[in-house]
PDB file of N, CA and C in Angstrom:
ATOM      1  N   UNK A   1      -8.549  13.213  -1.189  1.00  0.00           N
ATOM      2  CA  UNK A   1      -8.588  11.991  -1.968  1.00  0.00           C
ATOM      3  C   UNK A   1      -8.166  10.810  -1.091  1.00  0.00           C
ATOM      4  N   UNK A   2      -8.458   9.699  -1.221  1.00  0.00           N
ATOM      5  CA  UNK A   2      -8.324   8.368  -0.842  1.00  0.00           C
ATOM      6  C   UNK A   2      -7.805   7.536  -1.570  1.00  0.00           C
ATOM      7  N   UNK A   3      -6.581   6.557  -1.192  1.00  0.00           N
ATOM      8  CA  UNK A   3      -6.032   5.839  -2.175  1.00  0.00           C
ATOM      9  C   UNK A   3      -6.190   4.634  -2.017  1.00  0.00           C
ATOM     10  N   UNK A   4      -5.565   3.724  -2.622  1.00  0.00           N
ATOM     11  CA  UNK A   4      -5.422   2.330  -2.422  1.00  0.00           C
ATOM     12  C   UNK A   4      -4.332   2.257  -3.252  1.00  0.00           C
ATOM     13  N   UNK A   5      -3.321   1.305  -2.698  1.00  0.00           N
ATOM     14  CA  UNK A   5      -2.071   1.225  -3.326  1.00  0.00           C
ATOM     15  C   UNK A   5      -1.010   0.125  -3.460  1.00  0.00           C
ATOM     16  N   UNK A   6      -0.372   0.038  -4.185  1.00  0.00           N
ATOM     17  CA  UNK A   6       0.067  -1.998  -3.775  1.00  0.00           C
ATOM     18  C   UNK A   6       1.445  -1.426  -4.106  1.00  0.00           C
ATOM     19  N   UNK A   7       2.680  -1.735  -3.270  1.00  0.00           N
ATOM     20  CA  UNK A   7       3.639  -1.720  -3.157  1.00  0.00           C
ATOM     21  C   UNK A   7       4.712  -3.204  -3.517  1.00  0.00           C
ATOM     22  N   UNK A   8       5.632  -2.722  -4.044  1.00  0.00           N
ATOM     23  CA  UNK A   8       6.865  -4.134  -4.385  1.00  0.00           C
ATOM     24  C   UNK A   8       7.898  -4.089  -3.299  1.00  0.00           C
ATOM     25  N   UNK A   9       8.284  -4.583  -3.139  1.00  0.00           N
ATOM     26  CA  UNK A   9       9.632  -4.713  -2.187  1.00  0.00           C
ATOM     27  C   UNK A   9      10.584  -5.034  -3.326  1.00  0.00           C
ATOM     28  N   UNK A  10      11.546  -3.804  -3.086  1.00  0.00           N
ATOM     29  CA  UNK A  10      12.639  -3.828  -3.537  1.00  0.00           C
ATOM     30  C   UNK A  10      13.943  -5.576  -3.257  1.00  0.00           C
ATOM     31  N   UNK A  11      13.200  -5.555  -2.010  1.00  0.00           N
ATOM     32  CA  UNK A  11      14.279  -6.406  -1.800  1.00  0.00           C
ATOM     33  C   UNK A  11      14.089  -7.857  -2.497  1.00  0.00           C
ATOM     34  N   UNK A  12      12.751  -8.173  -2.456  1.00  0.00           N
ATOM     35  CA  UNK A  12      12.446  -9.576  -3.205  1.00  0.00           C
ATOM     36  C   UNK A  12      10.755  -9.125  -3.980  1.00  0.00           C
ATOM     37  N   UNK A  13      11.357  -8.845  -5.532  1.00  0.00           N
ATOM     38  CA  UNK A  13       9.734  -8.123  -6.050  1.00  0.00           C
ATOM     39  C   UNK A  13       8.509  -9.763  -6.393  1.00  0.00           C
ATOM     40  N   UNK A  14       9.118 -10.424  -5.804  1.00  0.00           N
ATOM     41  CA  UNK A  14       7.474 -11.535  -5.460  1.00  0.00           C
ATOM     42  C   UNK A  14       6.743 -10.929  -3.810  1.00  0.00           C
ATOM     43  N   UNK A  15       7.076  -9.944  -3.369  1.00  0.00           N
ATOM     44  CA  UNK A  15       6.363  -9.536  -2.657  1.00  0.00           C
ATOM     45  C   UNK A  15       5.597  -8.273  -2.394  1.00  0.00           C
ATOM     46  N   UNK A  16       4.673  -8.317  -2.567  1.00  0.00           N
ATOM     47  CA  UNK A  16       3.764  -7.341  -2.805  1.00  0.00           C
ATOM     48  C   UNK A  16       2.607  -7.097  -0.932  1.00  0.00           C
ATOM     49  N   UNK A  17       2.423  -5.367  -1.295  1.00  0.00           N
ATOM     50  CA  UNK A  17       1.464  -5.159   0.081  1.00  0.00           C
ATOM     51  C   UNK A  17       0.642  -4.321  -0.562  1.00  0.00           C
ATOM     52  N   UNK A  18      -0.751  -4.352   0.092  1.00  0.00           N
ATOM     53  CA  UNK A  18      -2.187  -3.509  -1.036  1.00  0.00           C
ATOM     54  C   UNK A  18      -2.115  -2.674   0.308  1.00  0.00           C
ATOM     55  N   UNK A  19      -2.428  -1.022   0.575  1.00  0.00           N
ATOM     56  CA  UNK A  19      -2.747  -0.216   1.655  1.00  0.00           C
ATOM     57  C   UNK A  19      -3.715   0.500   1.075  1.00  0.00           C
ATOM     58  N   UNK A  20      -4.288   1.409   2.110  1.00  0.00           N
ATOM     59  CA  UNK A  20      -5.356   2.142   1.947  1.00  0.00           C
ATOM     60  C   UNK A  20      -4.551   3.483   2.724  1.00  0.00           C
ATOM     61  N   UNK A  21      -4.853   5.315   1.748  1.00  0.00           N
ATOM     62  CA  UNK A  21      -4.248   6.037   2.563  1.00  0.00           C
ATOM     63  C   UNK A  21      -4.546   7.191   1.661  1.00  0.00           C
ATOM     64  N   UNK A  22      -4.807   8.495   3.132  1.00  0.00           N
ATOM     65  CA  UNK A  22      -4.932   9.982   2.314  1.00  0.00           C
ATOM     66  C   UNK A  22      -3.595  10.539   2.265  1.00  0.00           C
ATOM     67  N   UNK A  23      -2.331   9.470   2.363  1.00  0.00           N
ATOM     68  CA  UNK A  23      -1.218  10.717   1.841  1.00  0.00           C
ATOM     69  C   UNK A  23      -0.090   9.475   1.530  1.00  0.00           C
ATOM     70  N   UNK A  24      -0.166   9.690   0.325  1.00  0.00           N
ATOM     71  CA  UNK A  24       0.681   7.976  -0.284  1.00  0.00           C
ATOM     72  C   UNK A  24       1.915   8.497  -0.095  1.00  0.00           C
ATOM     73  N   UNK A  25       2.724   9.916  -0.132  1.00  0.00           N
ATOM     74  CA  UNK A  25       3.928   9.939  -0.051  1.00  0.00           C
ATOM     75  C   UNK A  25       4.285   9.407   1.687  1.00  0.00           C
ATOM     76  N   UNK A  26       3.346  10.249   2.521  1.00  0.00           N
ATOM     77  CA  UNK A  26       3.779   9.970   4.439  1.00  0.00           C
ATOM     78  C   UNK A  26       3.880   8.246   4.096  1.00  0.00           C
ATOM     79  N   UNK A  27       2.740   7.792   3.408  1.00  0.00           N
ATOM     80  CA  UNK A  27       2.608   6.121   3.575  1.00  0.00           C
ATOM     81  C   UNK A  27       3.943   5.383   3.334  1.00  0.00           C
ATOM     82  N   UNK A  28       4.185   5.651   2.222  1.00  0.00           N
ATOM     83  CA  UNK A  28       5.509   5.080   1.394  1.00  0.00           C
ATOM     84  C   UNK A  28       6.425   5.358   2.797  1.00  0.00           C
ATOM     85  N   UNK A  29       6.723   6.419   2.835  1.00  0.00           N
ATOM     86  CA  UNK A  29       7.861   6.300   3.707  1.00  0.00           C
ATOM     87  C   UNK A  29       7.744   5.964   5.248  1.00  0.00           C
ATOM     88  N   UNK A  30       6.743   5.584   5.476  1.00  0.00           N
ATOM     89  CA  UNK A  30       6.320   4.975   6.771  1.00  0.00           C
ATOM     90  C   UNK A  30       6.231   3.644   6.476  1.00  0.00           C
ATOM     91  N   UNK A  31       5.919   3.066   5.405  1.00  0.00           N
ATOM     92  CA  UNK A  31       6.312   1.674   5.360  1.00  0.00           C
ATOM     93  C   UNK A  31       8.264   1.368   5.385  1.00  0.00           C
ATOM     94  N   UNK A  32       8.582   2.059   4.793  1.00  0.00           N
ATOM     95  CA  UNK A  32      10.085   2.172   4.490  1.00  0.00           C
ATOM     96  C   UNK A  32      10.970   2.520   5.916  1.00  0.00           C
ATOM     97  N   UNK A  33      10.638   3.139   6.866  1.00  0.00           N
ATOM     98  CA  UNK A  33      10.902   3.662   7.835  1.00  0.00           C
ATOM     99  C   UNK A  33      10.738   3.419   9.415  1.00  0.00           C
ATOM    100  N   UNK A  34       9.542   3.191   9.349  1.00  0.00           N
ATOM    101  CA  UNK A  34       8.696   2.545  10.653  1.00  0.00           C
ATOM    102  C   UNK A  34       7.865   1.704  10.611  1.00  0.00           C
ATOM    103  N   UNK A  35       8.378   0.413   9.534  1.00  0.00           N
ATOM    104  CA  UNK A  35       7.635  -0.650   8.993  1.00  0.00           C
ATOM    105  C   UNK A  35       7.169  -1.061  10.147  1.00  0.00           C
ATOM    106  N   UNK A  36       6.139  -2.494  10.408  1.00  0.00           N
ATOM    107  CA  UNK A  36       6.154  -2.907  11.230  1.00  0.00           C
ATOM    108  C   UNK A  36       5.270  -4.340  10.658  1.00  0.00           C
ATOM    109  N   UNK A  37       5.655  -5.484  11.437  1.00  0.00           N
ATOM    110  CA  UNK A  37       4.872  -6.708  10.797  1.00  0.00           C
ATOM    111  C   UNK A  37       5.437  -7.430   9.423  1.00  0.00           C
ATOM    112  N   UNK A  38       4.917  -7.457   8.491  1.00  0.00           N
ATOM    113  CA  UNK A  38       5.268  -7.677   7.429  1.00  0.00           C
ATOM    114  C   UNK A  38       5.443  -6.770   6.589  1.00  0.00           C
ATOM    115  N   UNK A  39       5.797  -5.728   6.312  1.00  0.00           N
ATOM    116  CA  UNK A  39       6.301  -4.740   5.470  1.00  0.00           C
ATOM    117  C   UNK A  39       7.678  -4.737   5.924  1.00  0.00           C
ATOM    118  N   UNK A  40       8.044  -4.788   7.277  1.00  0.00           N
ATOM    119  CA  UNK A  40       9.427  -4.921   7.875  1.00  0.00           C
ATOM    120  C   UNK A  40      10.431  -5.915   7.266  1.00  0.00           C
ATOM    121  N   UNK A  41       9.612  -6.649   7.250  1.00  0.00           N
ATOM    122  CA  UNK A  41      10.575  -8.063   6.233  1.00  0.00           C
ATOM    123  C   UNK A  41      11.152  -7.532   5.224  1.00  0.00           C
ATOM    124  N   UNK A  42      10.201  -7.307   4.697  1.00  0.00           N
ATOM    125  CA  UNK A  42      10.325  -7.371   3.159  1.00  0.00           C
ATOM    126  C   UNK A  42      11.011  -5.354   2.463  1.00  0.00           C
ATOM    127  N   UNK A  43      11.233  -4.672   3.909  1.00  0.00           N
ATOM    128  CA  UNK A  43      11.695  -3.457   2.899  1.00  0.00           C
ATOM    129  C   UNK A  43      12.759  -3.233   2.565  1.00  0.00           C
ATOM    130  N   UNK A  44      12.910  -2.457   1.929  1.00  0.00           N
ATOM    131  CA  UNK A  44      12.338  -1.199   1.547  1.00  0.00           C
ATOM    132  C   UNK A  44      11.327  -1.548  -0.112  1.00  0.00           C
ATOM    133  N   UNK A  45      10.693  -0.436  -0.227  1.00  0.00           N
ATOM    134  CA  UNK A  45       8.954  -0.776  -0.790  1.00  0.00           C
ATOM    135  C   UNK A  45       9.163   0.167  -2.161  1.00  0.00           C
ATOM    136  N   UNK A  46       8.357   0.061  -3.358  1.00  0.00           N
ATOM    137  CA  UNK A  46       8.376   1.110  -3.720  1.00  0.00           C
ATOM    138  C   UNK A  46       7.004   0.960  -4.649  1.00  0.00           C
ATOM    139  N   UNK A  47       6.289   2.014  -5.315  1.00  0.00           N
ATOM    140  CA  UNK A  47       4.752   2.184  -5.080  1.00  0.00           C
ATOM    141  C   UNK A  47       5.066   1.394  -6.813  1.00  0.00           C
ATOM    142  N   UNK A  48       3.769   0.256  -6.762  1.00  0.00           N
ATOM    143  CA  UNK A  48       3.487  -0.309  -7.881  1.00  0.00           C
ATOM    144  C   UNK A  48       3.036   0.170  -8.804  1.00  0.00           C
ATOM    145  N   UNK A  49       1.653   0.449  -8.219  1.00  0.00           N
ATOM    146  CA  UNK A  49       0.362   1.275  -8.931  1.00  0.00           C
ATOM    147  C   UNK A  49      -0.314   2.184  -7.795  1.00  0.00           C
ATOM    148  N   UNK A  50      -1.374   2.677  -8.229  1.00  0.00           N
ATOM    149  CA  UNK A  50      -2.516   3.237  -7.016  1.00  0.00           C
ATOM    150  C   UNK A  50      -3.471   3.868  -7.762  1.00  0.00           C
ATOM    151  N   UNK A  51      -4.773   3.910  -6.945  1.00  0.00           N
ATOM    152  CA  UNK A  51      -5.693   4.394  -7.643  1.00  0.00           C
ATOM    153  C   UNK A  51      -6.528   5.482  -6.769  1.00  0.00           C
ATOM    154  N   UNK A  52      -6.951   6.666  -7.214  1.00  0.00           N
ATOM    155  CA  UNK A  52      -7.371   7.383  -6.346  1.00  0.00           C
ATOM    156  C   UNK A  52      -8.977   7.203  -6.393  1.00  0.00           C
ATOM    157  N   UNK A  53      -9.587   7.769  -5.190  1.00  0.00           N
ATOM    158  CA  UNK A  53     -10.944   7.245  -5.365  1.00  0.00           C
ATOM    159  C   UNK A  53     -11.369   8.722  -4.367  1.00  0.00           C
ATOM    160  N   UNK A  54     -12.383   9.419  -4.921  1.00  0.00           N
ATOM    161  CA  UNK A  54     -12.916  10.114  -4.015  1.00  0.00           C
ATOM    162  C   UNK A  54     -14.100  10.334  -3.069  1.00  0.00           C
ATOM    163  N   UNK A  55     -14.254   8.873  -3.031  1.00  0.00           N
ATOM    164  CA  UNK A  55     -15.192   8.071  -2.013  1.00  0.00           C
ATOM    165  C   UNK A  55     -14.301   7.276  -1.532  1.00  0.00           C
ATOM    166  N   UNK A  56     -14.202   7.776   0.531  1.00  0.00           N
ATOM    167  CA  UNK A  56     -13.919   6.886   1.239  1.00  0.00           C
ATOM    168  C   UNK A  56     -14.613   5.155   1.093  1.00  0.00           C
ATOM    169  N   UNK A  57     -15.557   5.352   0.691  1.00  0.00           N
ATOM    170  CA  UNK A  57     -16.584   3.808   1.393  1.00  0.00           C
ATOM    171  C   UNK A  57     -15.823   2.664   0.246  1.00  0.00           C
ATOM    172  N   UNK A  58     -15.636   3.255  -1.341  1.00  0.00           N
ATOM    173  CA  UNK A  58     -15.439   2.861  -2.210  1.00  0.00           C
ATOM    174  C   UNK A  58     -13.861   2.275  -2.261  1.00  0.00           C
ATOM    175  N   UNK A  59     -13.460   3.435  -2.186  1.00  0.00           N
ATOM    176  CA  UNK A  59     -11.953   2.709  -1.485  1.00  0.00           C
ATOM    177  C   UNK A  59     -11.203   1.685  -0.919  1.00  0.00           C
ATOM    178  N   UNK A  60     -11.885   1.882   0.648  1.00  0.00           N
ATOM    179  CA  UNK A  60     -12.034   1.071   1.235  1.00  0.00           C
ATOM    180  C   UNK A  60     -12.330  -0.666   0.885  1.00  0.00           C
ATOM    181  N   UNK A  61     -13.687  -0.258   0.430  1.00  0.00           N
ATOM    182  CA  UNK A  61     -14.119  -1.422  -0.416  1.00  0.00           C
ATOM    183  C   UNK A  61     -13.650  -2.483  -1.314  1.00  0.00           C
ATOM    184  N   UNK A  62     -12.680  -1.137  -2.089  1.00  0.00           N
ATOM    185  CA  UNK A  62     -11.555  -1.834  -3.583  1.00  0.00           C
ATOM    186  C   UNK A  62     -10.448  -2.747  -2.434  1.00  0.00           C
ATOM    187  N   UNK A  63      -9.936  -1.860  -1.665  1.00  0.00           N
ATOM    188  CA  UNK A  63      -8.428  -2.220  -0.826  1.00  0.00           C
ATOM    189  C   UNK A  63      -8.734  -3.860  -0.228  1.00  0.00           C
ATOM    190  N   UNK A  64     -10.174  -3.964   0.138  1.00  0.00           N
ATOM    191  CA  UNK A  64     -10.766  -5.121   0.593  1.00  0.00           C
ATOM    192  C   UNK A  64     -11.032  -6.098  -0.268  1.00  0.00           C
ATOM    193  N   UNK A  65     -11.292  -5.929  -1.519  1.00  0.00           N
ATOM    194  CA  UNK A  65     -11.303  -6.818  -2.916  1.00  0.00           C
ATOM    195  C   UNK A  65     -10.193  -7.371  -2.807  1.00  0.00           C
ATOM    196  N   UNK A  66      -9.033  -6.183  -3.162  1.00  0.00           N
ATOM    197  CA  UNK A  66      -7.807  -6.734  -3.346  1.00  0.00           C
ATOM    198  C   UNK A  66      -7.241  -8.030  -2.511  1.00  0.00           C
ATOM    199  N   UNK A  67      -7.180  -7.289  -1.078  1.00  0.00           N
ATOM    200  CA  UNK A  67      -6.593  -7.866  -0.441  1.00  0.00           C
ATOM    201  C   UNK A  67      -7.154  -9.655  -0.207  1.00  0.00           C
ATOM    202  N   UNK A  68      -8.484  -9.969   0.163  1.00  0.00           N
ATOM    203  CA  UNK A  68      -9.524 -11.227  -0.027  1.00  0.00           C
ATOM    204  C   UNK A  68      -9.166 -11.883  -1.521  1.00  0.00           C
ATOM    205  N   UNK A  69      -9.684 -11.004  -2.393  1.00  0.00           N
ATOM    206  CA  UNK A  69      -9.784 -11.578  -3.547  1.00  0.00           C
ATOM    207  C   UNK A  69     -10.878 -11.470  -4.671  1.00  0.00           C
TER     208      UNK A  69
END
């Protein structure tokens, strides 16, 4: 399965991150852990929503909506 997933930051919840990923638990804690960029700021993270999709292309696609608009 393939996800897409939007995370809160615990530390200030006006901040939000959309990812794309086949293993949301490794993800979560790799944002939390070995953040890097802007997830670093803002962690520790914890999972908003997510949606599974079992089409890569589609996925992909959604994570790219999100993120643009």
């Amino acid at each position: 399965m393939y996800y897409v997933y939007i995370l809160t930051s615990k530390k200030d919840s006006t901040k939000h991150y959309v990812g794309f990923t086949t293993n949301l638990n490794q993800r979560l804690t790799e944002h939390n852990t070995n953040s890097i960029g802007y997830t670093r700021k803002f962690s520790p993270w914890q999972i908003e929503t997510y949606i599974s999709f079992s089409n890569k292309k589609i996925a992909l696609s959604f994570e790219r909506y999100l993120k643009v608009g």
